[in-house]
C-alpha atoms as a PDB file:
ATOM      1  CA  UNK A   1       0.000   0.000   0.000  1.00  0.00           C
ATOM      2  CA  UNK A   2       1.476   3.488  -0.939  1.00  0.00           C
ATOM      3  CA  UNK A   3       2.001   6.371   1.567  1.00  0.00           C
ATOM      4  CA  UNK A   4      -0.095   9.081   1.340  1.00  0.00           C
ATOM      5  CA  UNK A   5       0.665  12.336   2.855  1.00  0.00           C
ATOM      6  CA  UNK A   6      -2.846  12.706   4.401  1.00  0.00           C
ATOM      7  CA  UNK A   7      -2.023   9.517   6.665  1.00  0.00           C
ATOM      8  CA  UNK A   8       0.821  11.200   8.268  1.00  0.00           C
ATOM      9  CA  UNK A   9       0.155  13.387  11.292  1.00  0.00           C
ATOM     10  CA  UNK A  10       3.311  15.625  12.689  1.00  0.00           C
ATOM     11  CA  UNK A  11       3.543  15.642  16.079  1.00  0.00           C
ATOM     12  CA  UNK A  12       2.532  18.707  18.388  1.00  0.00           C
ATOM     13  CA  UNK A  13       4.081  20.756  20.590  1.00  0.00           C
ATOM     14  CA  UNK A  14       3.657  21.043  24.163  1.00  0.00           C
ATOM     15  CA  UNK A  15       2.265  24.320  24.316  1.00  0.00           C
ATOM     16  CA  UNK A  16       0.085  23.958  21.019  1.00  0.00           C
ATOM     17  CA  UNK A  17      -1.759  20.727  22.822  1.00  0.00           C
ATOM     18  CA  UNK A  18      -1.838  23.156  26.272  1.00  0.00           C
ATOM     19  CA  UNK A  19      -3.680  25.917  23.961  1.00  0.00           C
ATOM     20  CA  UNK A  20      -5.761  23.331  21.924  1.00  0.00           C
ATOM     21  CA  UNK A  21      -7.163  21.761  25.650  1.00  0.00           C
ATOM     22  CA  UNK A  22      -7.692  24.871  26.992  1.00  0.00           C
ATOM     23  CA  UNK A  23      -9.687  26.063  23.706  1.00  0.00           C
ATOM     24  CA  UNK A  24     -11.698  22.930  23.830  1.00  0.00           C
ATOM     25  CA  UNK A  25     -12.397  23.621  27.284  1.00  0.00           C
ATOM     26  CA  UNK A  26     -13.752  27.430  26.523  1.00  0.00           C
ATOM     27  CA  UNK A  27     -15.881  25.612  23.713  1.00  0.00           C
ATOM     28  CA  UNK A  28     -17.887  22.834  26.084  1.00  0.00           C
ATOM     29  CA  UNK A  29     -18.630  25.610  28.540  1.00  0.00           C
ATOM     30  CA  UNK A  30     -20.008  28.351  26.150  1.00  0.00           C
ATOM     31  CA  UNK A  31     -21.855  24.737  24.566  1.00  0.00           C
ATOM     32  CA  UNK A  32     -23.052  23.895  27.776  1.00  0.00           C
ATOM     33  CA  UNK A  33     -24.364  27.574  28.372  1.00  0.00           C
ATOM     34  CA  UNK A  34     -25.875  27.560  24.703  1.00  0.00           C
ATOM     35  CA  UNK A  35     -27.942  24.429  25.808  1.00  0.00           C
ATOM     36  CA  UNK A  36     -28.964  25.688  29.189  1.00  0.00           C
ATOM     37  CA  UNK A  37     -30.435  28.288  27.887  1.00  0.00           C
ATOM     38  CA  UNK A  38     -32.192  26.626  24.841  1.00  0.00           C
ATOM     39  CA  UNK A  39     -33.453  24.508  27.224  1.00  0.00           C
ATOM     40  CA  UNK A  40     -34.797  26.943  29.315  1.00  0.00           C
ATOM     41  CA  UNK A  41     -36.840  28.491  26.346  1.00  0.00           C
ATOM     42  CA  UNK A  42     -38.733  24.954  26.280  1.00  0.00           C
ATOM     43  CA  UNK A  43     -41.902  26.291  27.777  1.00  0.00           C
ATOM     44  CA  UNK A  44     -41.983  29.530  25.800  1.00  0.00           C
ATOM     45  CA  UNK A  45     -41.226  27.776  22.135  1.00  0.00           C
ATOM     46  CA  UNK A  46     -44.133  25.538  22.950  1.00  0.00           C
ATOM     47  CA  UNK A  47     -46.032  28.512  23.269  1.00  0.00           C
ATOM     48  CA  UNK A  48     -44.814  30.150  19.869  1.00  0.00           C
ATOM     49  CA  UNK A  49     -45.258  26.936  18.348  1.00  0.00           C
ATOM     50  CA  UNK A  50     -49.220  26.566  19.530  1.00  0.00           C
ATOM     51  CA  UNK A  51     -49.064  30.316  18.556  1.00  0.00           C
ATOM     52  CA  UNK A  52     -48.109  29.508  14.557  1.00  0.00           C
ATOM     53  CA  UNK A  53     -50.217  26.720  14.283  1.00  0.00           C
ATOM     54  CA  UNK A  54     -53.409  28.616  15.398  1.00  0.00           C
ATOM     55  CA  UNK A  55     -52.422  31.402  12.794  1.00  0.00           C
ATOM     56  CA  UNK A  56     -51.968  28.970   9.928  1.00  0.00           C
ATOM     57  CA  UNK A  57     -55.447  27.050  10.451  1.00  0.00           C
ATOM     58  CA  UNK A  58     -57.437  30.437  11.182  1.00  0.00           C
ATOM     59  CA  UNK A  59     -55.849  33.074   8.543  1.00  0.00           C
ATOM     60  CA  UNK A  60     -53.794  30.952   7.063  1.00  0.00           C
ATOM     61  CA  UNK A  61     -49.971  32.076   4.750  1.00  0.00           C
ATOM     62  CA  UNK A  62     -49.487  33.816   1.534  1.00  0.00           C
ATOM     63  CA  UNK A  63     -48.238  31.268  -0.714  1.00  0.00           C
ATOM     64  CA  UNK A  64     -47.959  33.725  -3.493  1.00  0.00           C
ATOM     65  CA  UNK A  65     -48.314  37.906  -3.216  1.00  0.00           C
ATOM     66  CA  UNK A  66     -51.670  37.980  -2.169  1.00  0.00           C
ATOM     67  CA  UNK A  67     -53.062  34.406  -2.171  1.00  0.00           C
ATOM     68  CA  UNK A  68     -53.346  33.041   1.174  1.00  0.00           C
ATOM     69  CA  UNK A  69     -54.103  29.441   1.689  1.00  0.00           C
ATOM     70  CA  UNK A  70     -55.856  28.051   5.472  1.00  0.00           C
ATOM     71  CA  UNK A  71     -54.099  24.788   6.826  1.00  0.00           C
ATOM     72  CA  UNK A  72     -56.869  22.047   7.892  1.00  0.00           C
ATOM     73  CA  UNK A  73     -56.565  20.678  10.906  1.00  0.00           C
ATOM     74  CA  UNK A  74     -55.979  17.217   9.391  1.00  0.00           C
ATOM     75  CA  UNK A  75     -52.518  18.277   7.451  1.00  0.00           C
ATOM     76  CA  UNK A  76     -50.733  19.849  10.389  1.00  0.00           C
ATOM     77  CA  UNK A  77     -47.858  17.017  11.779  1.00  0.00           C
ATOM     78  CA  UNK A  78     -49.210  15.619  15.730  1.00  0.00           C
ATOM     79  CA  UNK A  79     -46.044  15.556  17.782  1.00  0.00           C
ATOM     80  CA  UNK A  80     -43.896  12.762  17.686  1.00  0.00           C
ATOM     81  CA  UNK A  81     -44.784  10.393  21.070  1.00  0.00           C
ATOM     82  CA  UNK A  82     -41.993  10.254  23.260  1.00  0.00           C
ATOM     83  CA  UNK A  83     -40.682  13.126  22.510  1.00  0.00           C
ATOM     84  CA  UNK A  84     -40.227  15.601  25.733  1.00  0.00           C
ATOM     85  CA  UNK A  85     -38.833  18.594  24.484  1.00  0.00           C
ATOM     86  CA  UNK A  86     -37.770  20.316  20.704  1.00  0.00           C
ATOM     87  CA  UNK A  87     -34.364  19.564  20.161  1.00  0.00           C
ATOM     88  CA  UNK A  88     -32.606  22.557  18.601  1.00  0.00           C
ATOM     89  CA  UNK A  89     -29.617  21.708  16.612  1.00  0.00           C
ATOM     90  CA  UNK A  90     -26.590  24.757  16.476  1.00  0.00           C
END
């Protein structure tokens, strides 16, 4: 099998793995805060959600300048069983 130069990895330095840990550390903490908070809006997106929904069955979108079109009841998605909470992806 040939070498490729993709397969080799130079080694690091000392202080380039300190600086790469402690970057990795900053990133899982500002992650973790992202989630808190997105987690914390649970409550409230439910809300916005129920909030859409109602708007799209009573006046309904523009689909096209002026034409608006009313959802039925029967073609908005039921949410999923077993699922708790929205997952937000970022």
């Amino acid at each position: 099998m040939a070498k490729r130069v993709q397969d080799l990895k130079p080694a690091r330095k000392a202080d380039a793995k300190a600086w790469m840990k402690e970057n990795v550390a900053e990133q899982k903490k500002r992650y973790a805060a992202i989630v808190k908070e997105q987690d914390e809006l649970g409550p409230e997106r439910e809300k916005w959600v129920a909030g859409f929904l109602q708007v799209i069955q009573t006046r309904g979108f523009n689909v096209t300048g002026d034409t608006r079109r009313i959802i039925k009841p029967g073609e908005i998605p039921k949410k999923p069983k077993g699922m708790k909470k929205h997952q937000v992806v970022f």
